[in-house]
Every structure is written in structure tokens, then in C-alpha cells.
N, C-alpha and C. Protein backbone atom coordinates (compact mmCIF):
# COMPACT_ATOMS: atom_id res chain seq x y z
N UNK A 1 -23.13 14.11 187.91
CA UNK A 1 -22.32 13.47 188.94
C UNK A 1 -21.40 14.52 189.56
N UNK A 2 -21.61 14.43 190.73
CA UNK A 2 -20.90 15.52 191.76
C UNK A 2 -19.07 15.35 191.40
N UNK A 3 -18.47 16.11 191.37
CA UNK A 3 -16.84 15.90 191.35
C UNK A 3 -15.93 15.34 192.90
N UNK A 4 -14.95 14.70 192.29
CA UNK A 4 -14.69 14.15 193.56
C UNK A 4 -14.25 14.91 194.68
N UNK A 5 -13.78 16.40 193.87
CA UNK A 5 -13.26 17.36 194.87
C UNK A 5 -14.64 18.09 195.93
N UNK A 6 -16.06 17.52 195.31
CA UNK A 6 -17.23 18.21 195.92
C UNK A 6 -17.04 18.01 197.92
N UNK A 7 -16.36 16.58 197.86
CA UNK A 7 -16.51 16.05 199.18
C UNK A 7 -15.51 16.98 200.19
N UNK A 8 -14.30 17.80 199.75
CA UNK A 8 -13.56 18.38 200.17
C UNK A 8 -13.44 20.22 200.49
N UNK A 9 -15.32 20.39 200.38
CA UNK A 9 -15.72 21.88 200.49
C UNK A 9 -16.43 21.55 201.57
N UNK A 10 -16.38 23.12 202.12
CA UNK A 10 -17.38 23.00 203.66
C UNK A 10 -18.06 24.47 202.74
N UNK A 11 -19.18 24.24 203.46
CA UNK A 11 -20.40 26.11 202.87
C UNK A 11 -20.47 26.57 204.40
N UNK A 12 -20.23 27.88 203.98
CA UNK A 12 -20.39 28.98 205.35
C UNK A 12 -21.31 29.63 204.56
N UNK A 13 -22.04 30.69 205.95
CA UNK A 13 -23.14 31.77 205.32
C UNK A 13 -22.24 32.68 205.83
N UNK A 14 -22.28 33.80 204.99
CA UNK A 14 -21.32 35.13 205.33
C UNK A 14 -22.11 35.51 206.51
N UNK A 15 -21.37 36.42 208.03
CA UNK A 15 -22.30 36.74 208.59
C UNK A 15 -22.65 38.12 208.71
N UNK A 16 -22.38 38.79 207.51
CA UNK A 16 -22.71 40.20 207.31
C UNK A 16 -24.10 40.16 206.31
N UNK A 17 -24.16 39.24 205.12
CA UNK A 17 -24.93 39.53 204.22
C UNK A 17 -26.28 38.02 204.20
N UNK A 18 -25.47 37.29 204.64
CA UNK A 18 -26.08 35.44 204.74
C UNK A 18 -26.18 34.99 203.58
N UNK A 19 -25.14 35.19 203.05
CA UNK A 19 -24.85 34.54 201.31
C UNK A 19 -24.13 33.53 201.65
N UNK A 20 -24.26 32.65 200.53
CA UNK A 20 -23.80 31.24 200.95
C UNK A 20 -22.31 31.13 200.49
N UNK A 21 -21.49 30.13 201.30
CA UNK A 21 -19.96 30.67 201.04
C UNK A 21 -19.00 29.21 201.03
N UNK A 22 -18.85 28.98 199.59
CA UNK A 22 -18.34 27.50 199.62
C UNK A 22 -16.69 27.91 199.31
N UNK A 23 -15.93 27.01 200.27
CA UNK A 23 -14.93 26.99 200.01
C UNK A 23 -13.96 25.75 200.09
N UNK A 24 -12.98 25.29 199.77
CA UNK A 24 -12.39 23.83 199.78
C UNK A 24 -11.54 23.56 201.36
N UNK A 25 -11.68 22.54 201.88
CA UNK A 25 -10.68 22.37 202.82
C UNK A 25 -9.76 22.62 203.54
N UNK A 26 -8.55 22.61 202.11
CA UNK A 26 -7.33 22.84 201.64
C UNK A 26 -7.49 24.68 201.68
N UNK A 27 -7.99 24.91 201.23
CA UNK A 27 -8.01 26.97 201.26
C UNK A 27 -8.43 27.14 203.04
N UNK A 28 -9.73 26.61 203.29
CA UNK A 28 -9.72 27.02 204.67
C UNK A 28 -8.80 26.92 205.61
N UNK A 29 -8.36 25.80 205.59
CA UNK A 29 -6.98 25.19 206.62
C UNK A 29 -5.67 26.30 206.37
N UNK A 30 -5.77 26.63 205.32
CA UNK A 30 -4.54 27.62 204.65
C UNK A 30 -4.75 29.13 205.01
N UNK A 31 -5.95 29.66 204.83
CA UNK A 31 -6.35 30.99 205.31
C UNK A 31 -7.20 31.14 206.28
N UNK A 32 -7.81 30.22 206.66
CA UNK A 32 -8.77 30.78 207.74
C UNK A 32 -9.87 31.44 207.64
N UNK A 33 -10.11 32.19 206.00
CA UNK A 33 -10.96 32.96 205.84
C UNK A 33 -11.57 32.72 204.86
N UNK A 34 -12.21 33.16 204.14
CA UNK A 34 -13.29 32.92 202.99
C UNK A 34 -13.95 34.63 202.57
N UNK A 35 -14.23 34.22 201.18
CA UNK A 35 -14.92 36.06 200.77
C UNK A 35 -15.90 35.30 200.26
N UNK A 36 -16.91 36.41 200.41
CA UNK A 36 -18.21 35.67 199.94
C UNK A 36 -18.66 36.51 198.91
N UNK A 37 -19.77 36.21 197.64
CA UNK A 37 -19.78 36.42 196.59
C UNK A 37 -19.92 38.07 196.76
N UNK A 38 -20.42 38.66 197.59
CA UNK A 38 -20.18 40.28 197.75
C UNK A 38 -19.11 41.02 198.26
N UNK A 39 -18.20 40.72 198.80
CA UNK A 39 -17.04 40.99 198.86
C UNK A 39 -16.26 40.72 200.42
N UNK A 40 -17.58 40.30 201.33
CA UNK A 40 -17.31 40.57 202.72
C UNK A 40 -16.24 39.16 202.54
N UNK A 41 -15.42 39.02 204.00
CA UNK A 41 -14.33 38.57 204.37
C UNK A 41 -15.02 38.03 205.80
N UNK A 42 -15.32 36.18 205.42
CA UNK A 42 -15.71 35.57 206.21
C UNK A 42 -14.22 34.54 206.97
N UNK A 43 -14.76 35.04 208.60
CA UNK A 43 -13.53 34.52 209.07
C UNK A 43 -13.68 32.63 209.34
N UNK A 44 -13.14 32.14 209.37
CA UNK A 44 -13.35 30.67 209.65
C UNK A 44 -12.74 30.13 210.89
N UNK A 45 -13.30 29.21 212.05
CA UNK A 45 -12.64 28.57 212.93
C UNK A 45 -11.68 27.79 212.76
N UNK A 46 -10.85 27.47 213.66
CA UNK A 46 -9.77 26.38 213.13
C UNK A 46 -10.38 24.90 214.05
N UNK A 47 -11.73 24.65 212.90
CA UNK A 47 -12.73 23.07 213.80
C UNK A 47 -12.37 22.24 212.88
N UNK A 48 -11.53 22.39 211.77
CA UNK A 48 -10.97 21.09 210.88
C UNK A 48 -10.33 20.65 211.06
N UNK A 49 -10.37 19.13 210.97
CA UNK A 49 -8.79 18.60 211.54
C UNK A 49 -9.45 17.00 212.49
């Protein structure tokens, strides 16, 4: 059974490497950005909301 926090992640693909890049809501709305499992620094839109 999925956790209830599952519903509150969005997945990006990094667009340097195209690794998959899950991050929560709450972090995106807060940074804007995301690192993906190799180290790159995925930027995020501000389309939440």
C-alpha cells in the first residue's frame, strides 16, 4: 500500500542525464529545484499551486 505522503510527490527526468527525479511538493514549492540521483541540479517551474 502506497503511503499517504505518495500523493504529494511530482517525478521529473533530470535534463542532463534523464534519470528519474521524485521529489515532494512541499520541497519543490520551497526550492524550486531538485538533484537527481547523479548529482545534477534539476531546476523546477513554479506550475504548482
Amino acid at each position: 500500500m502506497p503511503s499517504k505522503d505518495a500523493d504529494d510527490e511530482i517525478e521529473v527526468r533530470c535534463p542532463e542525464c534523464d534519470a528519474v527525479v521524485r521529489v515532494t511538493v512541499a520541497e519543490a514549492e520551497r526550492t524550486n529545484k531538485a538533484k537527481c540521483p547523479n548529482g545534477h541540479e534539476v531546476p523546477l517551474a513554479k506550475a504548482l499551486g
